[in-house]
Protein backbone atom coordinates (compact mmCIF):
# COMPACT_ATOMS: atom_id res chain seq x y z
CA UNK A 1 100.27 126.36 41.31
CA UNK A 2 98.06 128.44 38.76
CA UNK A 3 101.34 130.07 37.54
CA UNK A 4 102.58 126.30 36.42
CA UNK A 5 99.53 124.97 35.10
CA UNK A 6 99.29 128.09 32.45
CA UNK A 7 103.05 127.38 31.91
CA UNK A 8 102.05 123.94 30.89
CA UNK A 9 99.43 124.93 29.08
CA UNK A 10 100.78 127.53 26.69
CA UNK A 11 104.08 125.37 26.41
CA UNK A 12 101.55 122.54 24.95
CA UNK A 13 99.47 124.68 23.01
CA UNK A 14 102.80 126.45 21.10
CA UNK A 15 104.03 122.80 20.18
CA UNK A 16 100.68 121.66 18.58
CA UNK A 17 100.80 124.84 16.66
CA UNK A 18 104.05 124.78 15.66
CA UNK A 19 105.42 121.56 15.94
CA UNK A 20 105.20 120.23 12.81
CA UNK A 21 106.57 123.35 11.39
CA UNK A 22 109.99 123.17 12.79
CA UNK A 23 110.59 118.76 13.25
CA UNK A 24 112.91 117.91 10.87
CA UNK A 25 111.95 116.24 7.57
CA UNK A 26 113.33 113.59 5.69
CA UNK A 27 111.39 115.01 2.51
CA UNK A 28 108.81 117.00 1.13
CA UNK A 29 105.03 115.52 1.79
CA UNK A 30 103.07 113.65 -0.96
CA UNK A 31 101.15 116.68 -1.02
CA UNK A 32 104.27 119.12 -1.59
CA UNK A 33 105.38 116.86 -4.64
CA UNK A 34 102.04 118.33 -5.98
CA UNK A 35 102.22 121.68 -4.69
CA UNK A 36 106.10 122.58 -5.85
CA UNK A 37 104.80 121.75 -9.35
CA UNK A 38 103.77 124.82 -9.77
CA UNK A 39 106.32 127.62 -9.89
CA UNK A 40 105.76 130.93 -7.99
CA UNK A 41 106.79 132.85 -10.93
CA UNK A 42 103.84 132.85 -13.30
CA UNK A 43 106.30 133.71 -16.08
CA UNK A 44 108.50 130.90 -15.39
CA UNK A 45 106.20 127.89 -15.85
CA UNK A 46 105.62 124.87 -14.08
CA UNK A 47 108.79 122.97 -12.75
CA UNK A 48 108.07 119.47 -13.52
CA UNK A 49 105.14 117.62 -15.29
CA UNK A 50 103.48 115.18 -12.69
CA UNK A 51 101.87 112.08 -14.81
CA UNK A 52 99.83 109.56 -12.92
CA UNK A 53 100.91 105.98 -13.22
CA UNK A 54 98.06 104.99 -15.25
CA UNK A 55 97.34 101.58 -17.91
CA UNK A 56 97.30 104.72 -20.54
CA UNK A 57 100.94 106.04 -19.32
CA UNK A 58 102.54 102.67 -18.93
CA UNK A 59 101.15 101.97 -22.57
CA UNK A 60 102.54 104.97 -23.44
CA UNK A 61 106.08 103.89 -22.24
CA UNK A 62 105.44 100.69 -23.66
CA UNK A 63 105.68 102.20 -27.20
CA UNK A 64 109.38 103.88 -26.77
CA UNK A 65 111.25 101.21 -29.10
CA UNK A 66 114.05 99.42 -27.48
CA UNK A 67 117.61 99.95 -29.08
CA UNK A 68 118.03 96.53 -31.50
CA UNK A 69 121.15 95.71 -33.39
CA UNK A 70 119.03 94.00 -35.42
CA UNK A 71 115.97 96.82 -36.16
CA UNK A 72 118.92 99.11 -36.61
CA UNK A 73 121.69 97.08 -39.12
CA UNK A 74 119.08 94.73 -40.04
CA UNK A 75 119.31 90.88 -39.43
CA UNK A 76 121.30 89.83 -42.73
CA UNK A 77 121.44 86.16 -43.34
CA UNK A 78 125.08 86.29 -44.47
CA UNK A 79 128.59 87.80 -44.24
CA UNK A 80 129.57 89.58 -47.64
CA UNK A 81 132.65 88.14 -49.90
CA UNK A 82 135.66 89.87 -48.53
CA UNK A 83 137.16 92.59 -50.88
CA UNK A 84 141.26 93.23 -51.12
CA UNK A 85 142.00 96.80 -49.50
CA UNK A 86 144.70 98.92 -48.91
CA UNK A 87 147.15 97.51 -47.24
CA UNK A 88 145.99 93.98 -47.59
CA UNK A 89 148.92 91.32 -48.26
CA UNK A 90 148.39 89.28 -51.27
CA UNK A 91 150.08 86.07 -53.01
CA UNK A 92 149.76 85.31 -56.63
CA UNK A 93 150.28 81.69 -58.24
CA UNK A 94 150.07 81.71 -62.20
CA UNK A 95 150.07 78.66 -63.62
CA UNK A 96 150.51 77.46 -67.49
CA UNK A 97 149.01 74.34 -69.57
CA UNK A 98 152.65 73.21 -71.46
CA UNK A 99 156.02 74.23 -70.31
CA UNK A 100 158.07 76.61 -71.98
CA UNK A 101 156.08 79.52 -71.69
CA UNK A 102 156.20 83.02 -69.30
CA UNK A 103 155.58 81.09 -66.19
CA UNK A 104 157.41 77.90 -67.08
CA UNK A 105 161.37 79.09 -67.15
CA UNK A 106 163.76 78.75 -64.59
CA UNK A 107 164.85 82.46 -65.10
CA UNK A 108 161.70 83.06 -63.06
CA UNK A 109 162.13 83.49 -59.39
CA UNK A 110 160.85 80.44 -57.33
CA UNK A 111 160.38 78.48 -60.63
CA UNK A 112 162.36 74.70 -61.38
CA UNK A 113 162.96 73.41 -64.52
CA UNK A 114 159.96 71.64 -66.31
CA UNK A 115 157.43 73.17 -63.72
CA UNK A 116 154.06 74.99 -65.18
CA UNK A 117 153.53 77.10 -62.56
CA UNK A 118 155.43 80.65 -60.57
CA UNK A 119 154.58 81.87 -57.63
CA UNK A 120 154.67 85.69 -57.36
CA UNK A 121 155.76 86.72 -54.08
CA UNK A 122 153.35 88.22 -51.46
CA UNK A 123 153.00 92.12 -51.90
CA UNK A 124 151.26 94.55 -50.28
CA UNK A 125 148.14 96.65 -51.87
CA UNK A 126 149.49 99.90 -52.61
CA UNK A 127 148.15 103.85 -52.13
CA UNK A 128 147.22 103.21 -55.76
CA UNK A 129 145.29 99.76 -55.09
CA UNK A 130 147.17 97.68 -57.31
CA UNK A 131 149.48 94.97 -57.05
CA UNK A 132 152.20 93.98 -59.81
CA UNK A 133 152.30 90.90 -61.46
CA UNK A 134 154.85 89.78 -64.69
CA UNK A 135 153.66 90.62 -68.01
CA UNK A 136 150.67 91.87 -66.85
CA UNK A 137 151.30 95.04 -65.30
CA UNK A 138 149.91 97.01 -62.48
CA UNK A 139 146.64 95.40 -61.76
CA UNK A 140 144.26 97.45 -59.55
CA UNK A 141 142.88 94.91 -57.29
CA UNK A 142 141.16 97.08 -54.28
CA UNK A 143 137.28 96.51 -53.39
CA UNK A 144 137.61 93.01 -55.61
CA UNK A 145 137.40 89.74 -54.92
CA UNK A 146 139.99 87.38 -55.20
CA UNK A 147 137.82 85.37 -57.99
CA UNK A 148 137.87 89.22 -59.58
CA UNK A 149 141.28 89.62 -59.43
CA UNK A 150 142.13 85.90 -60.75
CA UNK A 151 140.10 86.73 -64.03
CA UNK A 152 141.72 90.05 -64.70
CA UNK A 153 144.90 88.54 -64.35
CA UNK A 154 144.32 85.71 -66.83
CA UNK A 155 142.62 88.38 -68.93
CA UNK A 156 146.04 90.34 -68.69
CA UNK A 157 147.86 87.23 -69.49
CA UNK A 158 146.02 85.89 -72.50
CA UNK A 159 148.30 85.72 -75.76
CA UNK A 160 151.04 85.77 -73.79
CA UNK A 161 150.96 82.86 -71.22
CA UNK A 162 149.90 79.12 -72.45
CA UNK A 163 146.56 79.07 -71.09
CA UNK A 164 147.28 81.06 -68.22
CA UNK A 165 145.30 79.99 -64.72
CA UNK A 166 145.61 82.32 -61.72
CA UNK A 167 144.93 81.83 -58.27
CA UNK A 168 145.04 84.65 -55.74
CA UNK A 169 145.49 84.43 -51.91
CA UNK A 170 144.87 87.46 -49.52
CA UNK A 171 147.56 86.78 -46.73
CA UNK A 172 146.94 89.41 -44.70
CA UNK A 173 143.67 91.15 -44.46
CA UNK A 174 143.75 94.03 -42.56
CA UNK A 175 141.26 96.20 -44.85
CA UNK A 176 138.57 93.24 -43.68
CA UNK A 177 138.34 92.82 -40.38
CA UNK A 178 136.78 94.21 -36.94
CA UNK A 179 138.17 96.59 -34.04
CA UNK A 180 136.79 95.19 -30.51
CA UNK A 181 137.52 97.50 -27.65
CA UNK A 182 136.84 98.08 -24.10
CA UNK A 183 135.93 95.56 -21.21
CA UNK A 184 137.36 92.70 -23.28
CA UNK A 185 140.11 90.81 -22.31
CA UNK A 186 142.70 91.55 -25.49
CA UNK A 187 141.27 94.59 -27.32
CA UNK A 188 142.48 94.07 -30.93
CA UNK A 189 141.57 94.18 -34.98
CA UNK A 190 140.02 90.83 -35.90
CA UNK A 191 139.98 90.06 -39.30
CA UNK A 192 137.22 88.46 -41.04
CA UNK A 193 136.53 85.21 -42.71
CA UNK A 194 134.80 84.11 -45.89
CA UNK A 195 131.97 82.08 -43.74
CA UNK A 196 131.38 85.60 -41.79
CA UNK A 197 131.75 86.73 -38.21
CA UNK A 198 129.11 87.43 -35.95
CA UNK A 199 129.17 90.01 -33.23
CA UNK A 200 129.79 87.17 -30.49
CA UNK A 201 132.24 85.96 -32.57
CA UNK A 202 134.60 88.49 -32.73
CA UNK A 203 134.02 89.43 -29.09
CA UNK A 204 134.85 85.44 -28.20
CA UNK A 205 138.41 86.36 -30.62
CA UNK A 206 139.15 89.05 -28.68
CA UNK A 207 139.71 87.25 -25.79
CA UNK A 208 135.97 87.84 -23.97
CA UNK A 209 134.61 89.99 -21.59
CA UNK A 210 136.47 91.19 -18.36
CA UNK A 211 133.21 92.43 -16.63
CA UNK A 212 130.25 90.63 -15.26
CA UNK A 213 127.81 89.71 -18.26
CA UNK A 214 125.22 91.94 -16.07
CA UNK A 215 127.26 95.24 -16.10
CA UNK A 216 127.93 94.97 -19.85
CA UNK A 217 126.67 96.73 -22.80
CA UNK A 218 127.68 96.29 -26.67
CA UNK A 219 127.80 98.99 -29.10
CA UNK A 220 128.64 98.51 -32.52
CA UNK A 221 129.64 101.33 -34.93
CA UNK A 222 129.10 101.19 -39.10
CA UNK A 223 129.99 104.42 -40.36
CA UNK A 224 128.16 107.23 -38.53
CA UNK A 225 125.64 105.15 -37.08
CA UNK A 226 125.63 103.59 -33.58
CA UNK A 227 123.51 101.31 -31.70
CA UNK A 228 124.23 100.20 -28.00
CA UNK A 229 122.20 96.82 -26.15
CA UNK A 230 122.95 95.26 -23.05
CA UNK A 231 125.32 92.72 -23.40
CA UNK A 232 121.99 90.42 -21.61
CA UNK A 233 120.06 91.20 -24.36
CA UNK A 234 122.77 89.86 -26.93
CA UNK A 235 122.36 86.50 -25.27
CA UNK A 236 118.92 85.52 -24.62
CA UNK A 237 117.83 86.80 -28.42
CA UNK A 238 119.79 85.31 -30.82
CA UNK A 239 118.82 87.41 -33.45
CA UNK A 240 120.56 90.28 -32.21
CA UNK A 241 123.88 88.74 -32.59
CA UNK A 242 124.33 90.08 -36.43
CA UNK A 243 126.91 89.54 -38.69
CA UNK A 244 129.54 92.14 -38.68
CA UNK A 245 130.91 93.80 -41.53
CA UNK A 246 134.72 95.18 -42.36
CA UNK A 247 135.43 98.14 -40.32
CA UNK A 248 133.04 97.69 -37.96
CA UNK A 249 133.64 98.97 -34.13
CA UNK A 250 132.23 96.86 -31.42
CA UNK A 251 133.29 98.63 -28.18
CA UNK A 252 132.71 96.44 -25.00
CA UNK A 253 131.23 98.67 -22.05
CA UNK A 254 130.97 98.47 -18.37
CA UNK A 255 128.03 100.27 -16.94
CA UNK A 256 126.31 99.07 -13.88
CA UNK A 257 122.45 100.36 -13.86
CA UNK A 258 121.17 102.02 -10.83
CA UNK A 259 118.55 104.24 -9.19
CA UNK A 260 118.23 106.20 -5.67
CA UNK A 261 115.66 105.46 -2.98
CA UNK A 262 114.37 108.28 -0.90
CA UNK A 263 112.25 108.76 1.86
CA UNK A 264 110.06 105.96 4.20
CA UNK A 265 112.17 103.15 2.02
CA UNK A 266 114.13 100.12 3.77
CA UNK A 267 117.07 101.30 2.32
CA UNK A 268 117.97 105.29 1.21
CA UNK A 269 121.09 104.54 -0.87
CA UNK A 270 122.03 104.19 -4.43
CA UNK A 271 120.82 100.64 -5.40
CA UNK A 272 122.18 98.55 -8.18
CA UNK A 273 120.45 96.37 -10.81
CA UNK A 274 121.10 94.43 -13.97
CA UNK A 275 121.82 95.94 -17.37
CA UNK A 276 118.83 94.18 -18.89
CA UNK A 277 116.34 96.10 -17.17
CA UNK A 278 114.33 96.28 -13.87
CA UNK A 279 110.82 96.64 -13.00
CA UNK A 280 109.26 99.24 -10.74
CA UNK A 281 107.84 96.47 -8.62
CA UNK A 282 111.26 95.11 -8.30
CA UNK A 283 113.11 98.24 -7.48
CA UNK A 284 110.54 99.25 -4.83
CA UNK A 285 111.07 95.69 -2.96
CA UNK A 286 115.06 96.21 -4.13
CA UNK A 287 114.69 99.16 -2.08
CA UNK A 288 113.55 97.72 0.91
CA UNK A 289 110.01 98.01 0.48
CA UNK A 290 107.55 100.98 2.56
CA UNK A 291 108.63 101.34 6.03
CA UNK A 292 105.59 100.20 8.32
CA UNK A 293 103.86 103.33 10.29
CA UNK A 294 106.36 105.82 8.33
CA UNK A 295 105.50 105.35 4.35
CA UNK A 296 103.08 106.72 2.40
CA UNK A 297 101.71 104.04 -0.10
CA UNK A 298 100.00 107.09 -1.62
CA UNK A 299 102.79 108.76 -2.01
CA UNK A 300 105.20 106.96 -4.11
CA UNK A 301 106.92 108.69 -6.54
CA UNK A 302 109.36 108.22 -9.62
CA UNK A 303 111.48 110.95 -10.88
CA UNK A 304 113.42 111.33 -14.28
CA UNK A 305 113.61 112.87 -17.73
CA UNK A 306 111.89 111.88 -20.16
CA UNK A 307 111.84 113.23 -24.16
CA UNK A 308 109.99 116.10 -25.02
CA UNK A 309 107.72 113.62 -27.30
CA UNK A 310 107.03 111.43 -24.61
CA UNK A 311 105.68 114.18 -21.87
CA UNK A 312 103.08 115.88 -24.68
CA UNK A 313 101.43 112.66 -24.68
CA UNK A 314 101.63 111.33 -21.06
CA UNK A 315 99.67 115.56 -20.41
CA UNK A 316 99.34 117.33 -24.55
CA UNK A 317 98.28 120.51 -22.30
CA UNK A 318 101.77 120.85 -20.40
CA UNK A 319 103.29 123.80 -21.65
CA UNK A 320 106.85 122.18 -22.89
CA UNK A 321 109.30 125.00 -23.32
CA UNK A 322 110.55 125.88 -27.06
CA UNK A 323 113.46 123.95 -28.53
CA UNK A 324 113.07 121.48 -25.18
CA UNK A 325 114.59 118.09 -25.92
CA UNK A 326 113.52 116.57 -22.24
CA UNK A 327 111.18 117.26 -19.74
CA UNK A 328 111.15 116.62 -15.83
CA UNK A 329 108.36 113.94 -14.94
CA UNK A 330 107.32 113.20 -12.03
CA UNK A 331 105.07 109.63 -11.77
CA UNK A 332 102.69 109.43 -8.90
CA UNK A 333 102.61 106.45 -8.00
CA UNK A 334 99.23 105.22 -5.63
CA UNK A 335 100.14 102.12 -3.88
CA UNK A 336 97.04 101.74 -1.98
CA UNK A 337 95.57 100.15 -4.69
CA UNK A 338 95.62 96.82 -5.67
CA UNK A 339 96.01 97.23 -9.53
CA UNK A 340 98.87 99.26 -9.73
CA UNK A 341 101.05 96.20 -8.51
CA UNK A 342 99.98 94.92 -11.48
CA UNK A 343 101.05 98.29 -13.75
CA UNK A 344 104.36 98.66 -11.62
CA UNK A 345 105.27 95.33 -13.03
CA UNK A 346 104.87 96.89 -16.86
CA UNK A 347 107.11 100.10 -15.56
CA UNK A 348 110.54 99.95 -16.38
CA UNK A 349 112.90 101.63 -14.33
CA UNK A 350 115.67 103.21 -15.98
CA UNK A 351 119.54 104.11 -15.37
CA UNK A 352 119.49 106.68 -12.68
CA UNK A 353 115.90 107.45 -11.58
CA UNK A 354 114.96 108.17 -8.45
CA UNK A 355 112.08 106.41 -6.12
CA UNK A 356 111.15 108.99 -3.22
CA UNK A 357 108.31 107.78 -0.64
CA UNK A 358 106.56 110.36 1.20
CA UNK A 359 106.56 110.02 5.00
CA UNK A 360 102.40 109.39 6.18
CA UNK A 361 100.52 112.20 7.47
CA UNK A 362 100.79 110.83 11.00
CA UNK A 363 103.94 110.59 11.11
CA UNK A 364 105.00 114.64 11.48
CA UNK A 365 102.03 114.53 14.44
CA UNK A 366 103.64 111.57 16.29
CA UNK A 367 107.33 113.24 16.34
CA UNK A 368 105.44 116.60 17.15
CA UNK A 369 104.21 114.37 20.17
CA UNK A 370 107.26 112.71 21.05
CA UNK A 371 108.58 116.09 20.85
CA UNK A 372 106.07 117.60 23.20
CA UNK A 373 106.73 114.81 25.79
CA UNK A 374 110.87 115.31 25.76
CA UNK A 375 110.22 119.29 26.46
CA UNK A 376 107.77 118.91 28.40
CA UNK A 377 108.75 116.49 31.01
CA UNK A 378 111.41 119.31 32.92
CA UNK A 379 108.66 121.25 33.22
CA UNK A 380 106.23 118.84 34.44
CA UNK A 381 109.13 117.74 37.25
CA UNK A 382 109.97 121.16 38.04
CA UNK A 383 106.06 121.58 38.52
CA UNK A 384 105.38 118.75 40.62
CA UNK A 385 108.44 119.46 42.81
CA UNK A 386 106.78 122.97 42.86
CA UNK A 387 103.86 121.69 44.31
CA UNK A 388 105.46 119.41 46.79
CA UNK A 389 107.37 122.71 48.17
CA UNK A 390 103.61 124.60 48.23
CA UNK A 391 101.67 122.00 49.91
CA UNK A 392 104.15 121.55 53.02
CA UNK A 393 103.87 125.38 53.28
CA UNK A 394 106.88 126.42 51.91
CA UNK A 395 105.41 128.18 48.94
C-alpha cells in the first residue's frame, strides 16, 4: 500500500512541476509578447517595438493623413476648355457675307449655287497637329480651342474670303477624354465634355461598378502621381468626387479589408470588414469578443507595420535599423480598464493586422489539472483494486 501511495505521490508532484511545460498552447502568454521583444543576440536588436495603447499613441495615429483625391489634385471648381489633340476628328464650316467669293461657288465640294457658306469635311489631327483648310493652308490646331482655331482660320482667310466667319466642331475627341478600368461594368475611354466630368461621372459612363460599393477602392492617375480612396469615402464626402482632367486613369478596384484573430477570441479566422475603415472596438466584438475563463483582457494585442516615422515617435529611443522604411509594432492593448474602450474606439484597424489574445494565467494550471486527473485516474483504480486484493489477504 506504501509502494502506491509514493507512486501517487511522485506521479502528482512531476505534473505540477511540469505540467504546464509540456500542455499544448494556443499562443505565446501576455507575458512572452513582452519577453520575445528582446532578441537573444545582443547584436541583432530587438524584434519588434511594443507601444502601449495610450491617448498619446492613438493621437499619434490620429495625425497619419488619410489619402484625399481632393488634398492630393486639389478640389477645382471647374473642368478646363477642351483642347484639339492628336488624333481628334474635326469639322470646319466657313462661311462668307455676299456670294461670289472662295466659299460661295459651286466648284466647291458640298456647296449649291447662291449659298455663303462650305463645309470642309471632317479630318483627322495629324502627327504634325494641323488640319487643312482651302486657301488657308495647314493650320496647326493641337492644344487649342475650337474658339482658337476659328480665329486663326478667319485670320488665314482675311483678303481673300468676303468677311470670312468660321466655326469649328471637334467630332471626335479622343485626345480629351478618360480611361476607366477595372471592377466596372464596361471598361472604356470616356471622352469629356465642355461642362466637365467628375470622377462619378465617368465611372456612372462606364457602365458602374461590378463589386459591392464596400469592397471598392478608386484610384485615379494624372501623370506620375496616384492617389487611391475607398470607393465609401467617394460617396459620403462630396468633395472628393473632383473633376477629372484629359488623360486621366481612374482604375476601379476590388479589395475586401481584413484582419486575423488569434488566441482566447470567439472566432480564430480571417475576418472581413468594410473598405471605409473599422475600429479596434469593432474588430474585437467582430471577432467574437474574449472568451469567458480563457482570455486575457490584459493581454490584448495588435500586430502590424507601421512607417519608420511613425515608430520613433510612438518610443524616439527604439533603435530603428538604418535605411528602415517600416517597423514591427506591437500595441498592448489593457482591456481591464475602463478607458481604453473609449481609445479602442479612436484605433483604426487596418488591412491585414492581426488581433492575438493571450490565454489567462489560470488557464495553463486548470488543463495542467485536468491533465493530472486523466493520468491519474488508472493509477488511482489500479491502486484501489490493489488495496482491495491486500486487505482480503491476498497481498
Amino acid at each position: 500500500m506504501g509502494r502506491f501511495s509514493t507512486i501517487l505521490v511522485l506521479l502528482g508532484l512531476g505534473l505540477g512541476v511540469s505540467g504546464c511545460g509540456f500542455l499544448p498552447s494556443q499562443g505565446p502568454s501576455a507575458s512572452d509578447v513582452t519577453e520575445q521583444a528582446v532578441s537573444g543576440d545582443p547584436e541583432a536588436g530587438p524584434r519588434y517595438l511594443i507601444a502601449d495603447l495610450t491617448p498619446a499613441a492613438v493621437a499619434i495615429l490620429k495625425r497619419v493623413p488619410n489619402m484625399s483625391l481632393a488634398g492630393r489634385f486639389g478640389a477645382h471648381d471647374g473642368a478646363p476648355s477642351p483642347a484639339i489633340g492628336l488624333g481628334d476628328s474635326v469639322s470646319v464650316t466657313v462661311w462668307e457675307a455676299a456670294s461670289g467669293g472662295l466659299f460661295s461657288s459651286a466648284a466647291v465640294a458640298g456647296v449649291s449655287a447662291g449659298s455663303h457658306s462650305a463645309a470642309i469635311p471632317e479630318q483627322a489631327v495629324g502627327r504634325d497637329g494641323a488640319i487643312t483648310i482651302p486657301y488657308a493652308g495647314r493650320i496647326r490646331v493641337a492644344g487649342l480651342t475650337p474658339a482658337q482655331v476659328e480665329k486663326t482660320i478667319v485670320a488665314r482667310l482675311v483678303g481673300k474670303a468676303i468677311e470670312p466667319q468660321a466655326l469649328v466642331t471637334v467630332t471626335k475627341n479622343l485626345s480629351n477624354s478618360v480611361t476607366v478600368t477595372g471592377e466596372v461594368s464596361n471598361g472604356a475611354q470616356v471622352p469629356l465634355s465642355a461642362r466637365g466630368e467628375r470622377i462619378l461621372d465617368v465611372i456612372a459612363a462606364a457602365g458602374g461598378l461590378k463589386a459591392p460599393v464596400h469592397d471598392v477602392f478608386i484610384s485615379l492617375s494624372r501623370g506620375s502621381t496616384t492617389a487611391k480612396i475607398p470607393m465609401q469615402t467617394l460617396l459620403a464626402h462630396p468633395r472628393e468626387n473632383i473633376f477629372v482632367r484629359p488623360r486621366d486613369v481612374i482604375t476601379v478596384e476590388s479589395q475586401p479589408q481584413t484582419f486575423t484573430a488569434f488566441g482566447s477570441t470567439g472566432r480564430n479566422e480571417l475576418v472581413k470588414f468594410d473598405a471605409a475603415g473599422i475600429t479596434l472596438e469593432e474588430a474585437v466584438a467582430k471577432a467574437g469578443g474574449l472568451q469567458a475563463e480563457m482570455a486575457n483582457p490584459e493581454g490584448v494585442f495588435l500586430l502590424r507595420a507601421e512607417p519608420a516615422a511613425i515608430a520613433r515617435q510612438l518610443d524616439p529611443a527604439y533603435p530603428v535599423p538604418p535605411g528602415a522604411q517600416t517597423v514591427n509594432v506591437v500595441y498592448r492593448i489593457n482591456l481591464k480598464d475602463t478607458a481604453t474602450y473609449f481609445l479602442a474606439r479612436g484605433f483604426a484597424v487596418r488591412n491585414k493586422d492581426v488581433i492575438y489574445v493571450a490565454a489567462a494565467p489560470s488557464t495553463e494550471l486548470n488543463q495542467a489539472m485536468k491533465l493530472f486527473a486523466t493520468i491519474a485516474q488508472p493509477a488511482m483504480s489500479g491502486a484501489t483494486m490493489a488495496i482491495a486484493i491486500c486487505r482480503s489477504g491476498k497481498c
